[in-house]
Protein backbone atom coordinates (compact mmCIF):
# COMPACT_ATOMS: atom_id res chain seq x y z
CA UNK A 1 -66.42 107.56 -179.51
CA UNK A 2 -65.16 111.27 -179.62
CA UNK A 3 -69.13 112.39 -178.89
CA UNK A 4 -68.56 109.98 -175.31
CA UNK A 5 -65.48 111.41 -174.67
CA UNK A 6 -66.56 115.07 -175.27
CA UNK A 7 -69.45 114.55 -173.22
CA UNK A 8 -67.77 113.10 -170.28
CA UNK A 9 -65.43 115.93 -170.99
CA UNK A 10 -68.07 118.35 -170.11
CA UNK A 11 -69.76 116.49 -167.10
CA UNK A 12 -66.28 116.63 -165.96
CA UNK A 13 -66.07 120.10 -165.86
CA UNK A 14 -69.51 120.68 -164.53
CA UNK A 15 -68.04 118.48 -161.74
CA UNK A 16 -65.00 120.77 -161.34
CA UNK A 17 -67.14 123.88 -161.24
CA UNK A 18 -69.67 122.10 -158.60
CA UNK A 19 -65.91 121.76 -156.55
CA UNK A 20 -65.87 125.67 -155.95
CA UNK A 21 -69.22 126.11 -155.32
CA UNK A 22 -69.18 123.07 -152.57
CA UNK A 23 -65.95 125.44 -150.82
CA UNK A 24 -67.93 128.23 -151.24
CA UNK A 25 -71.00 126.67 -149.40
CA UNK A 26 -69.25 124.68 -146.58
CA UNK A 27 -67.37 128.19 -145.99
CA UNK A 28 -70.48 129.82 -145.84
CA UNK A 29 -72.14 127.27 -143.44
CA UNK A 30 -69.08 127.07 -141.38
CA UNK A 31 -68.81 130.94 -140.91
CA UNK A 32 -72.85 131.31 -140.40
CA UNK A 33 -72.83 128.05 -137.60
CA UNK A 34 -69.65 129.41 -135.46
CA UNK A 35 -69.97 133.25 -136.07
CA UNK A 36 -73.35 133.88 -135.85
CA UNK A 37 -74.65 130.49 -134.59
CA UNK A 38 -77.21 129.68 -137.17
CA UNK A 39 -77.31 126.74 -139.02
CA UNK A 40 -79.11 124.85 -141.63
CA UNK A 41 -80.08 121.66 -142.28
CA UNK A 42 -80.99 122.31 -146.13
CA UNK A 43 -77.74 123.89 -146.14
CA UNK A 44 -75.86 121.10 -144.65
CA UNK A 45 -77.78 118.16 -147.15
CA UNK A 46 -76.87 120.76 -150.20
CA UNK A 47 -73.37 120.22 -149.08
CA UNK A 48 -74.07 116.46 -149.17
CA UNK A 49 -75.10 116.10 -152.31
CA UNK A 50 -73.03 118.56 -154.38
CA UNK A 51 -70.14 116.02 -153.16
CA UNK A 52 -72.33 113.14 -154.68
CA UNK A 53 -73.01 114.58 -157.63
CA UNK A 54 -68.73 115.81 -158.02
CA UNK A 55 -68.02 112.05 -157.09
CA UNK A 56 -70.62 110.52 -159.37
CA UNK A 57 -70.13 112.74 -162.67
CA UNK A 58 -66.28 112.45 -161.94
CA UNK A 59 -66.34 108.52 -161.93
CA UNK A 60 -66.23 108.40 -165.90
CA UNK A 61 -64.17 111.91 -166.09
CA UNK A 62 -61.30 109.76 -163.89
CA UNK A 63 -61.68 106.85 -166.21
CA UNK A 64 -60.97 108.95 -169.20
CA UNK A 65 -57.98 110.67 -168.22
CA UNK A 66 -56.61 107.64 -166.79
CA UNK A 67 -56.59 108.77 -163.45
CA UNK A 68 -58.24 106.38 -161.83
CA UNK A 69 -57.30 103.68 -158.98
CA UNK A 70 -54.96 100.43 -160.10
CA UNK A 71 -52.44 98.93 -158.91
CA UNK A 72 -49.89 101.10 -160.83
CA UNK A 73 -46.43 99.16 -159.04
CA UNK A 74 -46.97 96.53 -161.66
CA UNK A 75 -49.10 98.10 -164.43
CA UNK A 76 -46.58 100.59 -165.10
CA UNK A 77 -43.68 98.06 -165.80
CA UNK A 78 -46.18 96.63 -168.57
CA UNK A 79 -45.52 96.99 -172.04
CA UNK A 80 -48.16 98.99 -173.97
CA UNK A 81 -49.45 95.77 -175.88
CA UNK A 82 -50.35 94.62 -172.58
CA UNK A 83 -51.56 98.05 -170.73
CA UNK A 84 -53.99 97.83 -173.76
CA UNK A 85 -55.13 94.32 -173.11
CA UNK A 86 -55.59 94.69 -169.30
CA UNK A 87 -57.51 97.54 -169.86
CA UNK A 88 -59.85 96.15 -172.11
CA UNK A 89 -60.40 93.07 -169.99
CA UNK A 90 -60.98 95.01 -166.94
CA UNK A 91 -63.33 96.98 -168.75
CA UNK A 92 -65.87 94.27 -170.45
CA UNK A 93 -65.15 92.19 -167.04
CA UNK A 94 -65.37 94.44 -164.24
CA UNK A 95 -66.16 98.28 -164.63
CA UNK A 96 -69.33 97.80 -167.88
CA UNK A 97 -70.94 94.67 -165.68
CA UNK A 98 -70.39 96.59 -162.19
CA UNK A 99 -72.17 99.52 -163.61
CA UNK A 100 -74.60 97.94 -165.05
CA UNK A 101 -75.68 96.13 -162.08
CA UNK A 102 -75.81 99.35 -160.32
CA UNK A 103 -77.84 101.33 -162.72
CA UNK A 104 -80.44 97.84 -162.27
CA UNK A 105 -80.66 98.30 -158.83
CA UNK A 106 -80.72 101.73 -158.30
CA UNK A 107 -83.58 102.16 -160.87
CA UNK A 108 -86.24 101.09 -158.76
CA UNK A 109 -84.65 102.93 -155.89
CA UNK A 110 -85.03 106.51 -157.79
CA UNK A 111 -88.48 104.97 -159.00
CA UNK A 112 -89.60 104.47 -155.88
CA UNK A 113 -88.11 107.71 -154.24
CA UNK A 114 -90.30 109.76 -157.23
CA UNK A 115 -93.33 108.00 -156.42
CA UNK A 116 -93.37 108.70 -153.01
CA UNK A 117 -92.09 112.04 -153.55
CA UNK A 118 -89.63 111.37 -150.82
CA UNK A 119 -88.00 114.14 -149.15
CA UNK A 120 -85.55 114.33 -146.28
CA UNK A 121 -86.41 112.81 -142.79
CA UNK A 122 -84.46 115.93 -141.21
CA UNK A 123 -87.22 118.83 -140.26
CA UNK A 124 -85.88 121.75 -142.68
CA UNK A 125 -84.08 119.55 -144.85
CA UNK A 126 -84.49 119.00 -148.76
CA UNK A 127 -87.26 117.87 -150.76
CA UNK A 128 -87.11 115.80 -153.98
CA UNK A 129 -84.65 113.16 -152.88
CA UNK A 130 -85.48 111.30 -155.79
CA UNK A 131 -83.70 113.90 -158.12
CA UNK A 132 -79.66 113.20 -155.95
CA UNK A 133 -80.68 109.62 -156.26
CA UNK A 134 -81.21 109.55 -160.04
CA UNK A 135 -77.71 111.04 -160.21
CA UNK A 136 -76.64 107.26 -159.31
CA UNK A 137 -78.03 105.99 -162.40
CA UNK A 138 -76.82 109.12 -164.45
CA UNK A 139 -73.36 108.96 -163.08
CA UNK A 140 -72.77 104.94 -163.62
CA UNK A 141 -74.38 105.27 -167.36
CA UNK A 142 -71.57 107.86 -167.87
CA UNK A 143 -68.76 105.39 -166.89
CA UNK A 144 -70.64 102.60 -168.85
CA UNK A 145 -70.19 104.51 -172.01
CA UNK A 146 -66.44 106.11 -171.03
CA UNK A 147 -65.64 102.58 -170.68
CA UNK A 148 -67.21 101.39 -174.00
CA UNK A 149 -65.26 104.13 -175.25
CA UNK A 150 -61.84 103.07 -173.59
CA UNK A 151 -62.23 99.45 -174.81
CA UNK A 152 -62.67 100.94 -178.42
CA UNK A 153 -59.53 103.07 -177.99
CA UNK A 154 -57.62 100.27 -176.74
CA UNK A 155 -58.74 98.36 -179.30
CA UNK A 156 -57.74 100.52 -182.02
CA UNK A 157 -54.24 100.84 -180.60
CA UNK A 158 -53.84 97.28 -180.61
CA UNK A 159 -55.01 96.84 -184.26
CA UNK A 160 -52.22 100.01 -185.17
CA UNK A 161 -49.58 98.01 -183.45
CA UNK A 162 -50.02 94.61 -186.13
């Protein structure tokens, strides 16, 4: 579980990384639209999908360092015993069969995005739409196997506790 964690690790970072180029792009667009009143659309959908791709590779980067959304009022009064069981319930019960039910559908989505080589409806805007759209897929496998590797952690400090 150490490989998972290390690689979500990394996506995690890339994520971070793909936050300062995102401010240095929407800068960029924003000084080159009101200053000298060009624009681009390409621009504008690179934006777009840079804050995709930081929200989808961050999903299992969140998960990991236990940052992510619960209702903390009453999860924090819990003792560990039962942080550890909640977690792993929520995990096998809601996060691995959500995700797995979105990498199913979105599947045929990117399939069918390649095959018709889809690109954006916008005139100017970006090609290869199937490429942002696999990102779906890539990002949801990567909180599939964080949480795989957060039921095995919890698991392990549950069988250190008897």
């Amino acid at each position: 579980m150490d490989f998972i964690d290390r690689l979500v690790d990394f996506f995690g970072k890339v994520a971070s990384y793909l936050v300062a180029i995102l401010a240095f792009l929407v800068v960029y667009d924003a000084m080159s639209r009101y200053m000298f009143h060009e624009g681009s659309v390409a621009l504008q959908e690179l934006e777009w999908h840079i804050f995709d791709v930081i929200f989808l590779l961050g999903l299992s980067w969140g998960l990991q360092s236990d940052e992510h959304v619960r209702v903390d009022i009453f999860y924090s009064k819990f003792s560990p015993k039962t942080k550890a069981v909640i977690n792993i319930v929520s995990m096998l019960f809601l996060v691995i069969p959500f995700s797995v039910l979105v990498v199913y559908m979105s599947s045929n989505f990117i399939y069918l995005s390649f095959l018709q080589n889809e690109i954006s409806s916008d005139p100017g805007g970006l090609k290869y739409r199937y490429i942002i759209k696999g990102f779906i897929s890539f990002g949801f496998v990567l909180l599939i196997l964080q949480a795989f590797s957060e039921v095995y952690k919890n698991l392990r400090f549950l069988r250190e506790q008897k």
